[in-house]
C-alpha atoms as a PDB file:
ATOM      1  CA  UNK A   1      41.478 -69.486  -6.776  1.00  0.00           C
ATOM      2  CA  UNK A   2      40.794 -70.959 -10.053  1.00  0.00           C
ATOM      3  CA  UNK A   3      38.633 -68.678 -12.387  1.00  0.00           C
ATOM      4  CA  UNK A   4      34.647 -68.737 -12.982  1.00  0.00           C
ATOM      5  CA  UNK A   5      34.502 -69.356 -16.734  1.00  0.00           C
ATOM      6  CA  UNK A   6      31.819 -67.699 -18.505  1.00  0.00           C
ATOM      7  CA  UNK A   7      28.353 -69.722 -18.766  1.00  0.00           C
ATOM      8  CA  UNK A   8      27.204 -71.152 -21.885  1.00  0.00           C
ATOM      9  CA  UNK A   9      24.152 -68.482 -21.468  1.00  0.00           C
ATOM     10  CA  UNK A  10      23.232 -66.474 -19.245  1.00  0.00           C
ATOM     11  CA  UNK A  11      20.363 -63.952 -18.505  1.00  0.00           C
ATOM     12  CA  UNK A  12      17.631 -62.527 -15.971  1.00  0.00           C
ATOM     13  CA  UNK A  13      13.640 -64.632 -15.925  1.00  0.00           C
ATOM     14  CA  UNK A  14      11.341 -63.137 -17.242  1.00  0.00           C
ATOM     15  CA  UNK A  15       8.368 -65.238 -15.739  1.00  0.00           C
ATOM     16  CA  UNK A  16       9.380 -64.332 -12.221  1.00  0.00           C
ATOM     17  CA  UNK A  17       7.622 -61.650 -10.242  1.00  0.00           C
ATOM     18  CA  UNK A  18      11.143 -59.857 -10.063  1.00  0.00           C
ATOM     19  CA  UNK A  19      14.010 -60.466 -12.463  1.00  0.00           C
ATOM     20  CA  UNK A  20      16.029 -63.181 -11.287  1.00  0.00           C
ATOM     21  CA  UNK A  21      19.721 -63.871 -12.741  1.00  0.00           C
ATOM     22  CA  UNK A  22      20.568 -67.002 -13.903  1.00  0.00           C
ATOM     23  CA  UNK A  23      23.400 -69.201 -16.121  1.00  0.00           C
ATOM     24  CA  UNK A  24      23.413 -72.389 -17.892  1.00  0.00           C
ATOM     25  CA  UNK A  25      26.205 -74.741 -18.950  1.00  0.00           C
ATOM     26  CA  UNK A  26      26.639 -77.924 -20.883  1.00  0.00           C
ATOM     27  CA  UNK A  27      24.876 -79.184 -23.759  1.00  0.00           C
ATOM     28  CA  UNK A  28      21.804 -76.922 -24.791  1.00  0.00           C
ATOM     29  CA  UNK A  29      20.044 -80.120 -25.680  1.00  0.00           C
ATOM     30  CA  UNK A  30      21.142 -82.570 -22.416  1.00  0.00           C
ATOM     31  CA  UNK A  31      18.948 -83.725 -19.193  1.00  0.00           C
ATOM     32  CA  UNK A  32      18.364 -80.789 -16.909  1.00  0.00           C
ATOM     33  CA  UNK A  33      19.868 -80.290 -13.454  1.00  0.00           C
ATOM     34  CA  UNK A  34      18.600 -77.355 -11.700  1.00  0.00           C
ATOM     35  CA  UNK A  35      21.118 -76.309  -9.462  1.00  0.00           C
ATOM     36  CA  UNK A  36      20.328 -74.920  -6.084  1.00  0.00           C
ATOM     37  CA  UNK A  37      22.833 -72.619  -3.960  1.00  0.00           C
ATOM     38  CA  UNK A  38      22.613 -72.267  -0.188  1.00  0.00           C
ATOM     39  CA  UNK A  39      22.037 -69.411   2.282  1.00  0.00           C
ATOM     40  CA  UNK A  40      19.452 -68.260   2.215  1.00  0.00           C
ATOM     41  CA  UNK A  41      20.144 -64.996   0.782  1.00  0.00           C
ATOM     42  CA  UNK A  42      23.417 -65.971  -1.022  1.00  0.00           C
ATOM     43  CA  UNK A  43      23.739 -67.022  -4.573  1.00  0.00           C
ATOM     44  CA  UNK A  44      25.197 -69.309  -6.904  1.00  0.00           C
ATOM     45  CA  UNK A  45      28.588 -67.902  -7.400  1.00  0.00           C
ATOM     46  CA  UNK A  46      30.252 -70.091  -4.309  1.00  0.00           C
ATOM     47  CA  UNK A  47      29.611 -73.759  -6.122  1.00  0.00           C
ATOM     48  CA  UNK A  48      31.570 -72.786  -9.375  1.00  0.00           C
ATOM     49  CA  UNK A  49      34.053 -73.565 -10.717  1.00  0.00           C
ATOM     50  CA  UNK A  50      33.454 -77.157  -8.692  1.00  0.00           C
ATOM     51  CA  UNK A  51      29.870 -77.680 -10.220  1.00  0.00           C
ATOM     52  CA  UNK A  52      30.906 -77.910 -13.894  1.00  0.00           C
ATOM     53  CA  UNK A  53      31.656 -81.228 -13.180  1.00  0.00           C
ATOM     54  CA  UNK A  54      28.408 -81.862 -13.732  1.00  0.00           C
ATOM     55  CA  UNK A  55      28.200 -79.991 -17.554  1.00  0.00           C
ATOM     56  CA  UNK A  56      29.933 -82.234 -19.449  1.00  0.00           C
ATOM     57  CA  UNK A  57      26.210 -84.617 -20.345  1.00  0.00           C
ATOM     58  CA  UNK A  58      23.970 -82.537 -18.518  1.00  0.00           C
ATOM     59  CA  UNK A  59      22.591 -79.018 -19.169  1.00  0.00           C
ATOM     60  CA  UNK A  60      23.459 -77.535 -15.641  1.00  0.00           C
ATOM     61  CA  UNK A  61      21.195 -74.706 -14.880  1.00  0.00           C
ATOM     62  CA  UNK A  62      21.362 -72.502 -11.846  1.00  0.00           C
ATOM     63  CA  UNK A  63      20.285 -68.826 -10.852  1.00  0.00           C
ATOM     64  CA  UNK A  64      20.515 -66.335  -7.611  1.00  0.00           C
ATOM     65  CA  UNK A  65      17.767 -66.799  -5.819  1.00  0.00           C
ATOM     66  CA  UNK A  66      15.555 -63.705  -4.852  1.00  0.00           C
ATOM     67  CA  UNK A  67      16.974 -61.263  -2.925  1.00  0.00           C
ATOM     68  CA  UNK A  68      20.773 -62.192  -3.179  1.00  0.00           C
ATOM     69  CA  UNK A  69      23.322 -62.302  -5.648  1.00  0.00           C
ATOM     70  CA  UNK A  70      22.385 -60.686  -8.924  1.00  0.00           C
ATOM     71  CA  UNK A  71      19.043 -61.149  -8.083  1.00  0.00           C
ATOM     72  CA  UNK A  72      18.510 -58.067  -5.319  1.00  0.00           C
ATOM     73  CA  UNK A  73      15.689 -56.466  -5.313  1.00  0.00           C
ATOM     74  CA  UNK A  74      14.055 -53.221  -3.739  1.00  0.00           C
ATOM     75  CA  UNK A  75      10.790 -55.065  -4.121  1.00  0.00           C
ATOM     76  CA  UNK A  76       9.544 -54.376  -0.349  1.00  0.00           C
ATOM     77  CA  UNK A  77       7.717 -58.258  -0.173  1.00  0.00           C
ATOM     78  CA  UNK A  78       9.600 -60.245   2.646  1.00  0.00           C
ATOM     79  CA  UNK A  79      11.752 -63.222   0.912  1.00  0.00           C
ATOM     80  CA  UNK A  80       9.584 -66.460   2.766  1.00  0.00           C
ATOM     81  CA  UNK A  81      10.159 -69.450   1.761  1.00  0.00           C
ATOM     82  CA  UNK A  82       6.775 -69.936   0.062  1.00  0.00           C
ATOM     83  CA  UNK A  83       7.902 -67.474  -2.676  1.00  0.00           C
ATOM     84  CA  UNK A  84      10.891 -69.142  -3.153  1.00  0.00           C
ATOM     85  CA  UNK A  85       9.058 -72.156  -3.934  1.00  0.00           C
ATOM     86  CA  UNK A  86       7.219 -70.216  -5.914  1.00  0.00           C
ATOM     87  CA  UNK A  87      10.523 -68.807  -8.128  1.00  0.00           C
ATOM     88  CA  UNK A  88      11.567 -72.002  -8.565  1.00  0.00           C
ATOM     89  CA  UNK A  89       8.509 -73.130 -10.187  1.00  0.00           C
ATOM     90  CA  UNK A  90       8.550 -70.042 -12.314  1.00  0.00           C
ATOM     91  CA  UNK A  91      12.346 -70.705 -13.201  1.00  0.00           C
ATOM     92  CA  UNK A  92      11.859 -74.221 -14.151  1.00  0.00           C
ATOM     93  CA  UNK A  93       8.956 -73.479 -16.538  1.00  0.00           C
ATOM     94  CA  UNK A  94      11.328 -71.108 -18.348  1.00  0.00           C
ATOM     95  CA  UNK A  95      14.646 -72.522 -18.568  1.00  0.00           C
ATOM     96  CA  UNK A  96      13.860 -76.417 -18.424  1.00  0.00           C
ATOM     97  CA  UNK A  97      12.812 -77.977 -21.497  1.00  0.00           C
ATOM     98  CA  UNK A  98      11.871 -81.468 -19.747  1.00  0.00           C
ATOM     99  CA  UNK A  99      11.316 -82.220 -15.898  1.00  0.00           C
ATOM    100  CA  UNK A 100      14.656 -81.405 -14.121  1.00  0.00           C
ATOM    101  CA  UNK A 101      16.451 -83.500 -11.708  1.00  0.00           C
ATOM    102  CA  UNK A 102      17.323 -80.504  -8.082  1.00  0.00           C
ATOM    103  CA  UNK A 103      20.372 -80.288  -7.133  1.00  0.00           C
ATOM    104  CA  UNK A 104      20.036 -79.128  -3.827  1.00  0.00           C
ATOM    105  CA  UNK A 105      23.412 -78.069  -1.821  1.00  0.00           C
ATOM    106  CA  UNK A 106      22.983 -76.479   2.302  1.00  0.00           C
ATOM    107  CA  UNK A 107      19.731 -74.617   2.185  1.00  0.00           C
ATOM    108  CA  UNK A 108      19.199 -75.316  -1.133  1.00  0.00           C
ATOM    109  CA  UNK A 109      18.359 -78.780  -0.438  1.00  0.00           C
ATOM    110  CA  UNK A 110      16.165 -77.588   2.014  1.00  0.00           C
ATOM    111  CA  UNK A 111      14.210 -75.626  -0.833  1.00  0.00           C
ATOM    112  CA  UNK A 112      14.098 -78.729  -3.079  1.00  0.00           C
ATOM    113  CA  UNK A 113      12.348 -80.717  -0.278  1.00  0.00           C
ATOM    114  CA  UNK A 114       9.937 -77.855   0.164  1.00  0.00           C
ATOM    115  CA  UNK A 115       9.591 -77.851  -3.428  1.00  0.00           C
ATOM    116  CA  UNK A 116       9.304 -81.607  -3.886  1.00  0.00           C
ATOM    117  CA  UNK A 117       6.370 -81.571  -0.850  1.00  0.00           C
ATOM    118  CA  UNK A 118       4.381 -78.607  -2.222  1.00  0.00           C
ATOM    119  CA  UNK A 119       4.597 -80.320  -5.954  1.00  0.00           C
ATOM    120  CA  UNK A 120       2.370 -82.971  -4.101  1.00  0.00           C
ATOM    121  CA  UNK A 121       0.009 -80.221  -2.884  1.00  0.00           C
ATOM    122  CA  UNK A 122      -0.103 -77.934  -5.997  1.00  0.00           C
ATOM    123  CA  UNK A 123       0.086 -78.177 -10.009  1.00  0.00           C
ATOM    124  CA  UNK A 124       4.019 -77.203 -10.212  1.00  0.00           C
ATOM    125  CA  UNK A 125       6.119 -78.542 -12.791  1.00  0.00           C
ATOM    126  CA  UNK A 126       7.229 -81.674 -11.774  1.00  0.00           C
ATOM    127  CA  UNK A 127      11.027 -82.780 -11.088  1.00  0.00           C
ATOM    128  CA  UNK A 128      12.354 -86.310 -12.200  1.00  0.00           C
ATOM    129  CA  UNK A 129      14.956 -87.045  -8.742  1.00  0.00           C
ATOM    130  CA  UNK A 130      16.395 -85.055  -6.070  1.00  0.00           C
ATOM    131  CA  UNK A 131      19.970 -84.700  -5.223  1.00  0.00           C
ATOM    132  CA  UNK A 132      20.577 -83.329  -1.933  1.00  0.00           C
ATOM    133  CA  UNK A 133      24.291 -82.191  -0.928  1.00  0.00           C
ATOM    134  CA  UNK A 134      24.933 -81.264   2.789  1.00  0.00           C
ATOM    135  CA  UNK A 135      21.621 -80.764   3.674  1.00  0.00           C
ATOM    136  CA  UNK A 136      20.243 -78.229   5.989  1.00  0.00           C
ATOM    137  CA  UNK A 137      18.998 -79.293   9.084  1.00  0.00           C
ATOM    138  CA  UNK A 138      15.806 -81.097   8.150  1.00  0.00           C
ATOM    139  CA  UNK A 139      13.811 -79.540  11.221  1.00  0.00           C
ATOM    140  CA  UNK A 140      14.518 -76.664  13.465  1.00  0.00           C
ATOM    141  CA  UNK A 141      15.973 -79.154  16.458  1.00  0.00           C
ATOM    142  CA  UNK A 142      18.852 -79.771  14.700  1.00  0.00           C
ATOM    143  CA  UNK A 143      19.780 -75.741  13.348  1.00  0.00           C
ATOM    144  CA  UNK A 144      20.804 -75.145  17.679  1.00  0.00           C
ATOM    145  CA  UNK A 145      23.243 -78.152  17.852  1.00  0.00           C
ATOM    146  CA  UNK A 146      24.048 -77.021  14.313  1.00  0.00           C
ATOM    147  CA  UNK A 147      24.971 -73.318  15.213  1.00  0.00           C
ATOM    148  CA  UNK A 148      26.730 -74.034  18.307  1.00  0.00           C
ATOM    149  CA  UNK A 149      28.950 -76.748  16.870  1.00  0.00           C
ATOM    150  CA  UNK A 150      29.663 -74.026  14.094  1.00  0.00           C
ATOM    151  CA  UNK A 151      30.709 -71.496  16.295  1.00  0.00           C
ATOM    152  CA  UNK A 152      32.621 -73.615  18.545  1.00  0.00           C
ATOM    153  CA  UNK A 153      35.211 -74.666  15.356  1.00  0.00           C
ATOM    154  CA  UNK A 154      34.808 -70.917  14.548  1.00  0.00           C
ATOM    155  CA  UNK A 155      36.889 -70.838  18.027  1.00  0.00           C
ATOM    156  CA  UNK A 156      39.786 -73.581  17.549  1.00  0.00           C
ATOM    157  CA  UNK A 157      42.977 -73.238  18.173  1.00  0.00           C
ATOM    158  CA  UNK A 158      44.021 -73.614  14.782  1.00  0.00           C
ATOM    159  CA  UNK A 159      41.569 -70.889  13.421  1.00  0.00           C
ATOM    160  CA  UNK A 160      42.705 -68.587  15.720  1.00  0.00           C
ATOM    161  CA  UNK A 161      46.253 -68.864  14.860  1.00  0.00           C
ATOM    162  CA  UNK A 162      45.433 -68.367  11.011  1.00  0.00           C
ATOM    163  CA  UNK A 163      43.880 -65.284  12.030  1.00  0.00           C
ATOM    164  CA  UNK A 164      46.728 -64.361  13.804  1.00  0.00           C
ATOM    165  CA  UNK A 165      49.078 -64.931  11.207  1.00  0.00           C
ATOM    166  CA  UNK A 166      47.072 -63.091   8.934  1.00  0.00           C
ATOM    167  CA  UNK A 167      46.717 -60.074  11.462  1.00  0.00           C
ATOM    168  CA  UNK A 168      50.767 -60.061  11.673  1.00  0.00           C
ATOM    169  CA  UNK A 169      51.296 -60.506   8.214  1.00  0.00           C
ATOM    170  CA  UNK A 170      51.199 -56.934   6.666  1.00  0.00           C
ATOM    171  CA  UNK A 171      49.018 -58.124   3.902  1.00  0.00           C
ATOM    172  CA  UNK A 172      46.250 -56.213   4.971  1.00  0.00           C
ATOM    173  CA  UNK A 173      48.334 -53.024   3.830  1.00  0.00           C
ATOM    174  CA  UNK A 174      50.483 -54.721   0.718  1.00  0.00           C
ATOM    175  CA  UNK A 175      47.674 -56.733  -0.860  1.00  0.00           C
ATOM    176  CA  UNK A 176      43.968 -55.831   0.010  1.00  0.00           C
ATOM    177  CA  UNK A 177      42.701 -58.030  -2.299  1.00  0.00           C
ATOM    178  CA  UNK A 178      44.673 -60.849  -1.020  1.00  0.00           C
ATOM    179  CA  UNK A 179      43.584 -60.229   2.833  1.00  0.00           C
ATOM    180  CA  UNK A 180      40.024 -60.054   1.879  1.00  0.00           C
ATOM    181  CA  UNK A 181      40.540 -63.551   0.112  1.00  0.00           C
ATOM    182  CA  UNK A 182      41.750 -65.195   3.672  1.00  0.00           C
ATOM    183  CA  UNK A 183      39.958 -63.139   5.452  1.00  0.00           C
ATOM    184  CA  UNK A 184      36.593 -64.727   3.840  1.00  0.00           C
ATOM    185  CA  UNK A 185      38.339 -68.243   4.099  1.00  0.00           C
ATOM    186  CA  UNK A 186      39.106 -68.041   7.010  1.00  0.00           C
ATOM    187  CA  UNK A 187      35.080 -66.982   8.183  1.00  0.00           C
ATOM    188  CA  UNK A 188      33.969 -69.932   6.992  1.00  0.00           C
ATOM    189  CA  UNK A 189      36.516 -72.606   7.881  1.00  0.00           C
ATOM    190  CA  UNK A 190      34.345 -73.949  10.863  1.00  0.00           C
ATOM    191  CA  UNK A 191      32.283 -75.715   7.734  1.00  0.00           C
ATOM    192  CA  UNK A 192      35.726 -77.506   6.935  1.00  0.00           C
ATOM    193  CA  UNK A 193      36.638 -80.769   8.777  1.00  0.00           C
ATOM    194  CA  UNK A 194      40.147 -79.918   8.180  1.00  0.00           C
ATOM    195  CA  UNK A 195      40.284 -75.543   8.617  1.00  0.00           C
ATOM    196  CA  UNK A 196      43.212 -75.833   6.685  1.00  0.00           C
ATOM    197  CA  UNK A 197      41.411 -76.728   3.290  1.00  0.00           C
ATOM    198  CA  UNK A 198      39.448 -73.441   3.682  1.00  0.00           C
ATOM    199  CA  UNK A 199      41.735 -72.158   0.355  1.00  0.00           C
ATOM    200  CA  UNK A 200      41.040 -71.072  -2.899  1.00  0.00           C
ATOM    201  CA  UNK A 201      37.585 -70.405  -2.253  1.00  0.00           C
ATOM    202  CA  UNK A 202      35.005 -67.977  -4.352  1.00  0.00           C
ATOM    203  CA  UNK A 203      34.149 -65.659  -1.564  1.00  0.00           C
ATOM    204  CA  UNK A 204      30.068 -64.763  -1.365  1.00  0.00           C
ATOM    205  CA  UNK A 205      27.980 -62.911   0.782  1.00  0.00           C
ATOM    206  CA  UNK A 206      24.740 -63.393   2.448  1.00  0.00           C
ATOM    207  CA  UNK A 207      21.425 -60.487   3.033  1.00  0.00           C
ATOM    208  CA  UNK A 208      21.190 -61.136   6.304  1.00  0.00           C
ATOM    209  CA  UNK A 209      17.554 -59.759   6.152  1.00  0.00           C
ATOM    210  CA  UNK A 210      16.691 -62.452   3.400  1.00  0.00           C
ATOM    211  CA  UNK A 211      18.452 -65.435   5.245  1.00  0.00           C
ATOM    212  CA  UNK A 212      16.463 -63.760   8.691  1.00  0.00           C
ATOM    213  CA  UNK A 213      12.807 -63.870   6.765  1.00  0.00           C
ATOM    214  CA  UNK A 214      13.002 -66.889   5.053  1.00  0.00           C
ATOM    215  CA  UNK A 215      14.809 -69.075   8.324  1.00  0.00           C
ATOM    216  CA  UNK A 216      11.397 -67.194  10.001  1.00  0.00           C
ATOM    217  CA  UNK A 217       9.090 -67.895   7.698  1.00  0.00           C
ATOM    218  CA  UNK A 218       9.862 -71.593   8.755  1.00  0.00           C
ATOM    219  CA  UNK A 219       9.143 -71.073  12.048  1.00  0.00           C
ATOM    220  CA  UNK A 220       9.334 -74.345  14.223  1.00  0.00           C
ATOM    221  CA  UNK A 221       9.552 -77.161  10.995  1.00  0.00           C
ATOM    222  CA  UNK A 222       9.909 -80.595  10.760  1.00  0.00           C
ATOM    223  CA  UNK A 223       9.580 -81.806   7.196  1.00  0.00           C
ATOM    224  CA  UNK A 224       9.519 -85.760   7.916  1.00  0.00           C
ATOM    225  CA  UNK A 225       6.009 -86.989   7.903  1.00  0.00           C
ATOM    226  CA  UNK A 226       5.210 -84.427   4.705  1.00  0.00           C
ATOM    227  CA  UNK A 227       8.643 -86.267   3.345  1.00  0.00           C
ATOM    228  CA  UNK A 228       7.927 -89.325   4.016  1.00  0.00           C
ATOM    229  CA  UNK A 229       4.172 -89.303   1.711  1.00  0.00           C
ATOM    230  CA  UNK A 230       6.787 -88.758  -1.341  1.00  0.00           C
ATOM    231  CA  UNK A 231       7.735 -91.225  -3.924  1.00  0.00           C
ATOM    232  CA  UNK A 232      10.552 -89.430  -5.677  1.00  0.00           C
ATOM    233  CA  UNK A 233      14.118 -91.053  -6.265  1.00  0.00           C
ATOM    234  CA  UNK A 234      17.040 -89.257  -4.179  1.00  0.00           C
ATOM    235  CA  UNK A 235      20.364 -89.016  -3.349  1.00  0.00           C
ATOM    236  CA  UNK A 236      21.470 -87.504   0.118  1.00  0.00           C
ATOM    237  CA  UNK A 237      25.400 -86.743   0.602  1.00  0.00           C
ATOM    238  CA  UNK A 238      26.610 -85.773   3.806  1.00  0.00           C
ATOM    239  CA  UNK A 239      29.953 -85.438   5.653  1.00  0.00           C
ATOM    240  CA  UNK A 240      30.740 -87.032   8.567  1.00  0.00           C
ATOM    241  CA  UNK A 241      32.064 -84.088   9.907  1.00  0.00           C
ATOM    242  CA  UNK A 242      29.718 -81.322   8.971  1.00  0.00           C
ATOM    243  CA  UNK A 243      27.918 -79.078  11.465  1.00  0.00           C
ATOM    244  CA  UNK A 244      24.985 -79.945  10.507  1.00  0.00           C
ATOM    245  CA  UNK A 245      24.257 -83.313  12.732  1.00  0.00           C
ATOM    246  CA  UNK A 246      24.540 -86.219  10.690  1.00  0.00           C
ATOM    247  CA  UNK A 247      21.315 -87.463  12.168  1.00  0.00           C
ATOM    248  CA  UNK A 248      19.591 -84.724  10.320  1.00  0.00           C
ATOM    249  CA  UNK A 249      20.613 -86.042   7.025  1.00  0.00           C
ATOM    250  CA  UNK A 250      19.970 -89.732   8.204  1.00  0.00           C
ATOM    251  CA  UNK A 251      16.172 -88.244   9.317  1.00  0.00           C
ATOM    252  CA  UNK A 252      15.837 -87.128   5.492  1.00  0.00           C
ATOM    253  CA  UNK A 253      17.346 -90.111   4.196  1.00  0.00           C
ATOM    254  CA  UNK A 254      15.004 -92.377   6.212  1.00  0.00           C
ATOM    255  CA  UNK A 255      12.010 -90.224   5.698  1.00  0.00           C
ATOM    256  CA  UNK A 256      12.256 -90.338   1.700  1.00  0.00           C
ATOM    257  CA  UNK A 257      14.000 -93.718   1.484  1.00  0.00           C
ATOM    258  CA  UNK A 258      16.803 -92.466   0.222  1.00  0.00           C
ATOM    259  CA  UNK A 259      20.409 -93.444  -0.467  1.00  0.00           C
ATOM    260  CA  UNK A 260      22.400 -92.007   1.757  1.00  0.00           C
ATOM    261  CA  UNK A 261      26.291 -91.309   0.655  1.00  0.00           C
ATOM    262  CA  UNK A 262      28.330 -90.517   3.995  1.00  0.00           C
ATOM    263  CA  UNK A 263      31.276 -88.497   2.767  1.00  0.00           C
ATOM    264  CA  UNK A 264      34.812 -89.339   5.593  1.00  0.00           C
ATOM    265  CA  UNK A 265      36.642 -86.386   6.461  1.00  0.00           C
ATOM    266  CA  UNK A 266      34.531 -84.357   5.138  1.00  0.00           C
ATOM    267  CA  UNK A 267      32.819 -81.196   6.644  1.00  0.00           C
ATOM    268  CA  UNK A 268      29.975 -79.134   5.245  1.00  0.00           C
ATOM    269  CA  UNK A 269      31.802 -78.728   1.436  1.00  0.00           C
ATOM    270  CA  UNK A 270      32.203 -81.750  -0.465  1.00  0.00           C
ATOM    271  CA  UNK A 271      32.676 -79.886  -3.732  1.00  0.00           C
ATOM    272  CA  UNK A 272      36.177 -78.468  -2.135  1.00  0.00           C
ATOM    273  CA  UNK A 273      36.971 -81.104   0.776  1.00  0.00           C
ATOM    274  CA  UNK A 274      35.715 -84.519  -1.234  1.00  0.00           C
ATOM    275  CA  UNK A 275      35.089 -83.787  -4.988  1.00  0.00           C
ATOM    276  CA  UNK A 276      36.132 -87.081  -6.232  1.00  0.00           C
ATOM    277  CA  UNK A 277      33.667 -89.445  -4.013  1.00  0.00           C
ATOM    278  CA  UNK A 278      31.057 -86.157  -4.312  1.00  0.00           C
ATOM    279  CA  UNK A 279      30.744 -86.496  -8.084  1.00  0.00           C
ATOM    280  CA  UNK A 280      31.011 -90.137  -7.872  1.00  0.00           C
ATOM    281  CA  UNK A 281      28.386 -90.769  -6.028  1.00  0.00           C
ATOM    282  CA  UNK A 282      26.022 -88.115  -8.044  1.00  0.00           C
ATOM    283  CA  UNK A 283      26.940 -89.455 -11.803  1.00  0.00           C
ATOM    284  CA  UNK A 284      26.128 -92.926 -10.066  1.00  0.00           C
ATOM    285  CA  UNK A 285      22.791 -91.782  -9.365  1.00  0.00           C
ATOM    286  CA  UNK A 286      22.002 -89.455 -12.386  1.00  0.00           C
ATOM    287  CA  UNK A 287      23.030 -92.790 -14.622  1.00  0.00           C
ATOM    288  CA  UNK A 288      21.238 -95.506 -13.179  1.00  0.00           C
ATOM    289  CA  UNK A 289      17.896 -96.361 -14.467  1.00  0.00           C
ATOM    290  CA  UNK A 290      15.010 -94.736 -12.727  1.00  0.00           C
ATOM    291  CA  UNK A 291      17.104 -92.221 -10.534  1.00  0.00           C
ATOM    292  CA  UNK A 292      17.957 -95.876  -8.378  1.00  0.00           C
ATOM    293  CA  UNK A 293      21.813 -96.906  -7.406  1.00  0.00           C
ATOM    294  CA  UNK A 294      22.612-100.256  -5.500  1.00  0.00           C
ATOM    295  CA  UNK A 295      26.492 -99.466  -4.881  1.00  0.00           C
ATOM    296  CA  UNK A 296      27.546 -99.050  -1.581  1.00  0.00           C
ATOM    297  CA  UNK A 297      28.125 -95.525   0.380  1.00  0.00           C
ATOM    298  CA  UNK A 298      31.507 -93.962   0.448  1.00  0.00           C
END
């Protein structure tokens, strides 16, 4: 696993109803891209070292979002998504010098949409473009077909036998370290199109009872028609072979006239399974004028 190196800065909000951790790399004086981790209830951790890419000309911001990470709390309020929204307003207006451009990746995405719809609705500060990666399903029909396809891979042959291996392997007893490494690899190679690239992975964790509120808090959504009154350039990336139906990202994509980047061979982690035609396809959009691309999907 390569190493996490250490942010350019780093520190905890201070215009945030709880303290919330958060890093920034790249050039102190470069474009903004806020940075959005999935979950909920994870935190930022998972997308580095992969995301750097992105801090060579831009000033690459990104923090644990309430209730995970570095950012736990024993603050009793329930985690909904309406207070995350409400973070990342408070986030931006401390640690973005100009309008940023959300980089959303899984549920993160999800929480830029959110963000981008209530922005229409409310006086929060206002983004320039959004950049969705392997979007979340887009409304709760798609999060069934979503979980069952997830669980079914969780169940294929070829997982299995990596667990077996593992099992028979002794590491568990000569290197704990190294068995909790595959053992975390190995819980999430269902996202994978290929289980096999599950390697070399920065493990995470979820609050379940964070992920639980917040996925309630949305009850039965369907973000389309609130997505579709938006007029906001974006960039949706999705793998052919996530979970998550492909028809969810499409429904985005339609909904805010999007481009939409279709990533072959690819499961539900670009940054690990595609990082070449990932990055690509962002710098593409982050360089052409307006937030608008004309060259073709992968």
């Amino acid at each position: 696993m390569p190493p996490i190196p250490p942010p350019a800065a780093e520190g905890t909000t201070h215009d945030t109803p709880v303290p919330l951790y958060w890093r920034a790399d790249g050039p102190a004086n470069a474009p903004p891209l806020l940075l959005l981790h999935g979950g909920p209830g994870a935190h930022h951790d998972y997308l580095y070292p992969q995301a750097l890419a992105l801090a060579d000309r831009w000033r690459l911001v990104t923090y644990d979002q309430r209730g995970g990470g570095r950012s736990r709390t024993d603050d009793p309020t329930p985690v909904t998504w309406p207070l995350l929204v409400d973070d990342l307003a408070a986030v931006s207006r401390e640690l973005c010098a100009s309008p940023p451009v959300l980089v959303g990746y899984s549920w993160g995405a999800l929480l830029a949409m959110l963000y981008a719809i209530e922005g229409t609705r409310r006086s929060l500060p206002p983004v320039r473009a959004l950049v969705l990666l392997s979007p979340a399903p887009v409304a709760q029909r798609w999060r069934p077909p979503f979980e069952q396809a997830l669980a079914a891979r969780g169940r294929a042959p070829a997982v299995l036998a990596m667990r077996e291996a593992l099992a028979a392997s002794g590491v568990r007893e000569s290197d704990p370290a190294a068995y909790r490494q595959r053992a975390f690899e190995l819980s999430v190679a269902g996202y994978f199109a290929d289980p096999q690239r599950a390697r070399d992975l920065t493990p995470f964790r979820v609050t379940a009872k964070v992920q639980q509120a917040v996925w309630d808090s949305l009850g039965d959504y369907d973000l389309r028609p609130a997505l579709a009154s938006l007029s906001l350039p974006t960039l949706v990336v999705h793998g052919r072979e996530d979970p998550i139906p492909l028809a969810s990202a499409e429904a985005a994509a339609a909904a805010l006239r999007a481009r939409l980047v279709v990533l072959e061979g690819c499961g539900h982690v670009p940054y690990v399974e595609a990082p070449a035609p990932l990055w690509a396809a962002v710098r593409a959009f982050l360089d052409a004028p307006g937030g608008e691309v004309s060259a073709t999907s992968g």
